[in-house]
Protein backbone atom coordinates (compact mmCIF):
# COMPACT_ATOMS: atom_id res chain seq x y z
CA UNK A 1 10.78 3.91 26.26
CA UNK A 2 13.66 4.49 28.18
CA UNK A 3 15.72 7.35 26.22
CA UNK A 4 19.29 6.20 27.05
CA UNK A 5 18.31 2.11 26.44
CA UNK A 6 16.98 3.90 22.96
CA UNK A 7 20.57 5.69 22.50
CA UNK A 8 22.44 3.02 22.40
CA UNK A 9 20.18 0.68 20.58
CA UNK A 10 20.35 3.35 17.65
CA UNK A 11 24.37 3.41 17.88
CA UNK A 12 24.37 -0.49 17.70
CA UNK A 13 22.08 -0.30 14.68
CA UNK A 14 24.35 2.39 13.47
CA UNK A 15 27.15 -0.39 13.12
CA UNK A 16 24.81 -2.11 10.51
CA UNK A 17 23.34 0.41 8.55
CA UNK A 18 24.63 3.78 8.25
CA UNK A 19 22.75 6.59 9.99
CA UNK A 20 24.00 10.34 10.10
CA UNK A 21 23.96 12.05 13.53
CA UNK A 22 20.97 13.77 12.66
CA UNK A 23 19.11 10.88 11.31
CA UNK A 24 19.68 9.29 14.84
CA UNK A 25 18.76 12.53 16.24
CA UNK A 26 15.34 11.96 14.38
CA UNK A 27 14.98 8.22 15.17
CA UNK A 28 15.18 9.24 18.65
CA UNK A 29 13.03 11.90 18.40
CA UNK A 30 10.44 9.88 16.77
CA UNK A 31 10.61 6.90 18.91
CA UNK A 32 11.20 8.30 22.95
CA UNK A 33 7.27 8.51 23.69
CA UNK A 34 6.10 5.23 21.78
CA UNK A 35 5.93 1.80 24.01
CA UNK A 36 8.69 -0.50 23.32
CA UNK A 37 6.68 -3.15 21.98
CA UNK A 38 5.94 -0.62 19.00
CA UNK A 39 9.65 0.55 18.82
CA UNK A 40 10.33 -3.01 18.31
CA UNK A 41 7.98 -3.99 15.99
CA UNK A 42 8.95 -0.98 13.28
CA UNK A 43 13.00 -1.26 13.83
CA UNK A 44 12.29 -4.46 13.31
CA UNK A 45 10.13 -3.95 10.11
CA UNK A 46 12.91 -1.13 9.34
CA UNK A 47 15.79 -4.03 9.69
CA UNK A 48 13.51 -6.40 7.52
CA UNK A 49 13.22 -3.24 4.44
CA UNK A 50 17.02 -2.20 4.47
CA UNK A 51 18.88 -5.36 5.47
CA UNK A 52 16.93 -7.88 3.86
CA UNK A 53 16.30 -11.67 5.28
CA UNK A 54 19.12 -13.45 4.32
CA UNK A 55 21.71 -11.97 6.62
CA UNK A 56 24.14 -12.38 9.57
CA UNK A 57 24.02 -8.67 9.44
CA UNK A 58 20.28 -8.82 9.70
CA UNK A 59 20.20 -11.42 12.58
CA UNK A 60 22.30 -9.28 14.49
CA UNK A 61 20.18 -6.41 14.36
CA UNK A 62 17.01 -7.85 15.50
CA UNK A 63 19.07 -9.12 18.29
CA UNK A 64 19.95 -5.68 19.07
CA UNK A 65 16.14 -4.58 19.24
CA UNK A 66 15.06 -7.85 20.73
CA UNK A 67 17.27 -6.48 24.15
CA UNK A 68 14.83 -3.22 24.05
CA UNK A 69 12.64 -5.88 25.78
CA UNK A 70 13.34 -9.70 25.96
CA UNK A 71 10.39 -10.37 28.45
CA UNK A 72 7.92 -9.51 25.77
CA UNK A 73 9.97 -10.34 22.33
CA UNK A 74 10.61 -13.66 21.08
CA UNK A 75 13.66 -15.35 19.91
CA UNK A 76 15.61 -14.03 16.64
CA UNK A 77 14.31 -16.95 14.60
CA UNK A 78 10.50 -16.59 15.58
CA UNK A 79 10.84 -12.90 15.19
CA UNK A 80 12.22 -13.89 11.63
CA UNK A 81 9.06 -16.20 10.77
CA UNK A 82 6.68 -13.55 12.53
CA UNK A 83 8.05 -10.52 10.19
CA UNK A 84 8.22 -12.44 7.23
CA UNK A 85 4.30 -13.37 7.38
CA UNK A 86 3.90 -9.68 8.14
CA UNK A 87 5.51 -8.49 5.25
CA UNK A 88 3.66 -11.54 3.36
CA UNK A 89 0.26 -10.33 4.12
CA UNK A 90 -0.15 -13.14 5.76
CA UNK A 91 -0.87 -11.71 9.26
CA UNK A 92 -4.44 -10.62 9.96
CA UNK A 93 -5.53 -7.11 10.75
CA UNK A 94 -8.41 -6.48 13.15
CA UNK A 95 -10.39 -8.85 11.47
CA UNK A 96 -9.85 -12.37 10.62
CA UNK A 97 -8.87 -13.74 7.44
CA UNK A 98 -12.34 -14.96 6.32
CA UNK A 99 -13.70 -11.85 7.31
CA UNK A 100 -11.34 -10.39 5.45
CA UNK A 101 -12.18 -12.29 2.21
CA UNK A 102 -16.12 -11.48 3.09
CA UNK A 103 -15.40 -8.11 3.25
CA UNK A 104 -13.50 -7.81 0.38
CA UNK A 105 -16.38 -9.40 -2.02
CA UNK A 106 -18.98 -7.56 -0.81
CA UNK A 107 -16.85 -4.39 -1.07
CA UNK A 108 -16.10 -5.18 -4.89
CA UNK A 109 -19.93 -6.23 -5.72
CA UNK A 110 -21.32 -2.73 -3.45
CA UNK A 111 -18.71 0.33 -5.01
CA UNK A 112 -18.34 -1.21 -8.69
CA UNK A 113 -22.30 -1.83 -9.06
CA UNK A 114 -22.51 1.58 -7.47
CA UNK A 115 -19.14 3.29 -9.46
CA UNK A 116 -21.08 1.43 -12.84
CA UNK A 117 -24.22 3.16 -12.03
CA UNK A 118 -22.31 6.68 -11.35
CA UNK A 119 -20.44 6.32 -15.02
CA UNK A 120 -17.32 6.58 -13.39
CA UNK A 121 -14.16 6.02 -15.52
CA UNK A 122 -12.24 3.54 -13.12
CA UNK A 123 -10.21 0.29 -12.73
CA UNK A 124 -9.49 -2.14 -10.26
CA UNK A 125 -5.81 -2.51 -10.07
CA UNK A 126 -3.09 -4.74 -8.38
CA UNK A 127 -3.15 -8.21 -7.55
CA UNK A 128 -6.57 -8.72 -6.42
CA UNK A 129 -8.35 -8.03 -9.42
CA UNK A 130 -5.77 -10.51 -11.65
CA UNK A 131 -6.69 -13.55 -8.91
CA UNK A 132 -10.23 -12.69 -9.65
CA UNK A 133 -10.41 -12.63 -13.27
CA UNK A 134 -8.09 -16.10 -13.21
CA UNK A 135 -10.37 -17.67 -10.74
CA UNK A 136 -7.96 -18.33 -8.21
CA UNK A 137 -9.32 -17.84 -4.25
CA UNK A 138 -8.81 -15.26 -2.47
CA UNK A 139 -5.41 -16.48 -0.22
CA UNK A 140 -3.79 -13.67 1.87
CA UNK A 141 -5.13 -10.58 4.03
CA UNK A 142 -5.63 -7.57 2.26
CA UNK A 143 -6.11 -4.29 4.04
CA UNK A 144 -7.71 -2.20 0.94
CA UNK A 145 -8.71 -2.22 -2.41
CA UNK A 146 -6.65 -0.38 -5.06
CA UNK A 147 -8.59 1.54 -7.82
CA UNK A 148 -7.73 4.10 -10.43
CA UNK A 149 -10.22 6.64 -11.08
CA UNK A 150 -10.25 9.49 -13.70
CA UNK A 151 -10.09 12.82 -11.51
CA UNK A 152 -12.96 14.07 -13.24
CA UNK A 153 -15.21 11.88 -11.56
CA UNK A 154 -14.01 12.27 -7.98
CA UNK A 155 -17.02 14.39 -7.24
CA UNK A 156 -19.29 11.50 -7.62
CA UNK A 157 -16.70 8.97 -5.36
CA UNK A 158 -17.53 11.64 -2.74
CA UNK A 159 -21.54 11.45 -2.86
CA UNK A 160 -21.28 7.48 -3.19
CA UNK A 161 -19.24 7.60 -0.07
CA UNK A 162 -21.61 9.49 1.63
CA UNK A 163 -24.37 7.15 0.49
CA UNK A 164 -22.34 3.83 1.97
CA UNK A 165 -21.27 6.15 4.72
CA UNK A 166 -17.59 5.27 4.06
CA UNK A 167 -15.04 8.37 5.33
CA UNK A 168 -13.91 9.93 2.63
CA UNK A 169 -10.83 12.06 2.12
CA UNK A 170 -9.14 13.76 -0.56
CA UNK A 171 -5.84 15.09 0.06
CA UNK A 172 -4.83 16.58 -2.90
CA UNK A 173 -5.05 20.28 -2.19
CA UNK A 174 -4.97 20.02 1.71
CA UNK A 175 -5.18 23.04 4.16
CA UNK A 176 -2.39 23.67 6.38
CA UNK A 177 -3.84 22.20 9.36
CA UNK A 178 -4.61 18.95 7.31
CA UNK A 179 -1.04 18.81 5.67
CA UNK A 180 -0.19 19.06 9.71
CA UNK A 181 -2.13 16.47 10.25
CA UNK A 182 -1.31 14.23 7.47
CA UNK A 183 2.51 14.74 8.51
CA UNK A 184 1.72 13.00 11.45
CA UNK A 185 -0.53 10.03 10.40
CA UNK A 186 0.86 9.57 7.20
CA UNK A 187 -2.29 7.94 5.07
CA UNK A 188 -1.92 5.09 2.72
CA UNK A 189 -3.29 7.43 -0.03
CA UNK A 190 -4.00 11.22 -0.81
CA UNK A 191 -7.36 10.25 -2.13
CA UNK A 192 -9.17 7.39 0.28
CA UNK A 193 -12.28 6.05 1.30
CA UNK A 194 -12.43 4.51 5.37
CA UNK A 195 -14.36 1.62 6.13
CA UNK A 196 -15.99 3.14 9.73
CA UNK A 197 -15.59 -0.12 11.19
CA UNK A 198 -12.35 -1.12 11.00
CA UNK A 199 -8.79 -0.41 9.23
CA UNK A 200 -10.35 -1.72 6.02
CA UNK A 201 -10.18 0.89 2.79
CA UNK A 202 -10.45 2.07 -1.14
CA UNK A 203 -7.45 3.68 -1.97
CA UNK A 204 -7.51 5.78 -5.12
CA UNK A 205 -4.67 6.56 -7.90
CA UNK A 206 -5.88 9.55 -10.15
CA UNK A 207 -5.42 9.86 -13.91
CA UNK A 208 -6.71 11.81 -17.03
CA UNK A 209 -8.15 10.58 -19.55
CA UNK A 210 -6.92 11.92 -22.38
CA UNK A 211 -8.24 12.99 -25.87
CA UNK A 212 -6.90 9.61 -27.37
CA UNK A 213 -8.12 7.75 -24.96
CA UNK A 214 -4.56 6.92 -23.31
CA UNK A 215 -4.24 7.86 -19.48
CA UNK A 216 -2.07 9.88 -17.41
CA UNK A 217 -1.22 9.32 -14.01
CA UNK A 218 -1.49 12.29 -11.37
CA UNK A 219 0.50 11.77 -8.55
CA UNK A 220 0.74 14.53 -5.42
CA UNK A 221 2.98 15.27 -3.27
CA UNK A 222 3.33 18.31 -0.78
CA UNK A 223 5.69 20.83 1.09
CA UNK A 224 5.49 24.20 2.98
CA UNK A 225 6.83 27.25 1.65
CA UNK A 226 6.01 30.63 3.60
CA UNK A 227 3.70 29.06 6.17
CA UNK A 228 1.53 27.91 2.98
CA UNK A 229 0.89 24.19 1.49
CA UNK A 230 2.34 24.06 -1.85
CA UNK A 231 1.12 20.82 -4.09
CA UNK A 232 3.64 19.60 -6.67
CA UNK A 233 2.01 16.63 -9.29
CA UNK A 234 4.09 14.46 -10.93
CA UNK A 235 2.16 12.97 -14.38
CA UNK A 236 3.41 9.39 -16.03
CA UNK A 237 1.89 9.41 -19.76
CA UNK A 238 1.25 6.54 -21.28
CA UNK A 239 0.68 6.53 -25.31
CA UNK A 240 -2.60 4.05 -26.30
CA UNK A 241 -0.33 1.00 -27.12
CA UNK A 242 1.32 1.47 -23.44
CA UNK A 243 -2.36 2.10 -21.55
CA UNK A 244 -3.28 -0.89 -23.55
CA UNK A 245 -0.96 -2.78 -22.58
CA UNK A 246 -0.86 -2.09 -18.80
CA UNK A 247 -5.00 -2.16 -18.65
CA UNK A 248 -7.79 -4.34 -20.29
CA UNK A 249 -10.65 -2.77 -21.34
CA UNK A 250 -12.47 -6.06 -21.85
CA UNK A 251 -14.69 -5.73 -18.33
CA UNK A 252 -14.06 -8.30 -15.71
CA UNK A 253 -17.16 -10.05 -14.70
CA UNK A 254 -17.52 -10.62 -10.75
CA UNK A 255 -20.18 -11.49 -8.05
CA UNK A 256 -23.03 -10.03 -10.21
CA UNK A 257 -20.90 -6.87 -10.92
CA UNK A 258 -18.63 -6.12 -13.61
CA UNK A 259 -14.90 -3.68 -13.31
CA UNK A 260 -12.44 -3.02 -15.67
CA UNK A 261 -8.48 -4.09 -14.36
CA UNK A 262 -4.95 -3.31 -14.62
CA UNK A 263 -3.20 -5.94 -16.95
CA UNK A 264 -1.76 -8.78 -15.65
CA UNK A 265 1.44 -8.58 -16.94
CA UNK A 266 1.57 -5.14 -15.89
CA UNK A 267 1.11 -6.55 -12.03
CA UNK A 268 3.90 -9.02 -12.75
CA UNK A 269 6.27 -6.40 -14.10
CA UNK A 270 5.75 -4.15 -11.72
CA UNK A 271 6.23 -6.94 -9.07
CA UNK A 272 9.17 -8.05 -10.70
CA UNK A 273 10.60 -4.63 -9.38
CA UNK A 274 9.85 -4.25 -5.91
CA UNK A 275 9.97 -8.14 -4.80
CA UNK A 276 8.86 -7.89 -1.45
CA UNK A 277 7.63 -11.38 -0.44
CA UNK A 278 4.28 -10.55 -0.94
CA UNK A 279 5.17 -9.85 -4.64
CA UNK A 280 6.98 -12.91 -4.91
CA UNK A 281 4.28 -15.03 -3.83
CA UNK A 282 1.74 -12.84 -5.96
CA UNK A 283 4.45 -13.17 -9.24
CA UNK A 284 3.84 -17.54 -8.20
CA UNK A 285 0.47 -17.61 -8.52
CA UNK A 286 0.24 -15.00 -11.86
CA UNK A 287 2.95 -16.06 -13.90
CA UNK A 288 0.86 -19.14 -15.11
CA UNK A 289 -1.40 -16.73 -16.80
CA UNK A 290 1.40 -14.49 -18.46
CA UNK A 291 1.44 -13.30 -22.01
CA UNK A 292 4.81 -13.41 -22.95
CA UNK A 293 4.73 -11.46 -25.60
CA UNK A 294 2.36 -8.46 -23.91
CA UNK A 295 5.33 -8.68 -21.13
CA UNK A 296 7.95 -8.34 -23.43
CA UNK A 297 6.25 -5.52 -25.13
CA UNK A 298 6.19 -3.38 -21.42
């Protein structure tokens, strides 16, 4: 888009939210070469993260980035609805909603029969998996499937992959040219699995298992130093009462497949933190099936 129309739109947001000179420096940077209609569509996810909803300060600023382009934008209030679904998950990807579901089942009944089969130390975790094992329909859009998988067993995710003919990445040592890369396209997660056909995914936390059967998250992160990649890992321990309290062991039977799942009071706790309105709807439909006492106790 235009770079001085950009300029000024990042000083009016500037009266908002405060931005250094060199963050605007970056913002413009990052946005001169993208279409406005995409410029639009992240400030205004940006505006939705930072300001929150309820806001005159937050109507004013989508009013600044609805004047990048008012011929294609709509008004304040729709763009209010329309970001609100979005953040909801109530907005379909490239696929429609009961695609979405379809895809979703089929995905669950193919990997876990196949992960089973493997002996792969996993769990389904996140919302999904507490719907499922509470028998409530599948309701919103969801873009991936969240699993935990003991690092050990990342070997085999990569020949099942190749068997389903899924893309499969792991990110956790990357070369420089992939860090590069990653740096630029910024993937949901350093270990994933691509559907080929559309945005759909597995996305994979890593954990040990360890001696006492208690688990300990791995996550990576990365920087350069001396023109070389290095990998820093943060690990979260959990003692047996806390990994028994976050997941069940008790296997979740599904669609002629069976997974093990993240609690679901450790879904509402965790939700309880980060209240994005997705969370808030997903807190609605859990908290009927809360133990109080297992909440408490995390």
């Amino acid at each position: 888009m235009e770079k001085l129309q950009l300029i000024n739109t990042i000083d009016a947001l500037s009266r908002v939210v405060s931005i250094s000179e060199e963050q605007k420096q970056k913002l413009i940077n990052k946005y001169k070469d993208m279409p406005g209609s995409e410029v639009i569509k992240e400030l205004s996810s940006t505006a939705y993260r930072v300001i929150g909803s309820n806001s005159e300060l937050y109507d004013y600023a989508l009013t600044v980035i609805r004047n990048i382009n008012t011929s294609i934008c709509p008004s304040v209030e729709e763009m209010k609805i329309i970001i609100e679904k979005m953040f909801s998950n109530e907005i379909e990807g490239n696929i429609s909603l009961e695609e979405n579901h379809k895809l979703v089942n089929e995905s669950l009944r193919q990997f876990c029969t196949l992960f089973n089969q493997y002996g792969i130390d996993y769990y389904i975790v996140g919302a999904l998996p507490c719907f499922l094992k509470t028998n409530q329909p599948l309701f919103r859009y969801h873009d991936d499937i969240d699993i935990m998988v003991n690092e050990q067993d990342i070997p085999k995710l990569a020949e099942i992959m190749e068997l389903t003919g899924y893309k499969f990445q792991d990110d956790r040592f990357p070369s420089l040219e992939r860090y590069l890369e990653m740096e630029q396209n910024k993937p949901p997660h350093t270990v994933l699995a691509q559907n080929p056909n559309n945005e759909f995914h597995l996305g994979f936390f890593c954990f040990r298992r360890e001696q006492d059967s208690s688990i300990t998250m791995r996550e990576y992160s990365h920087r350069i130093e001396n023109n070389d990649v290095v990998v820093d890992v943060l690990e979260r321990q959990s003692d047996p009462i806390g990994t028994s309290l976050r997941y069940d062991e008790t296997p979740t039977t599904y669609l002629d497949t069976s997974f093990r799942t993240s609690s679901i009071e450790s879904v509402y706790n965790l939700k309880s933190y980060t209240k994005r309105p997705k969370d808030i709807t997903d807190m609605n439909k859990l908290e009927p099936f809360i133990n109080k006492e297992k909440l408490s106790a995390l």
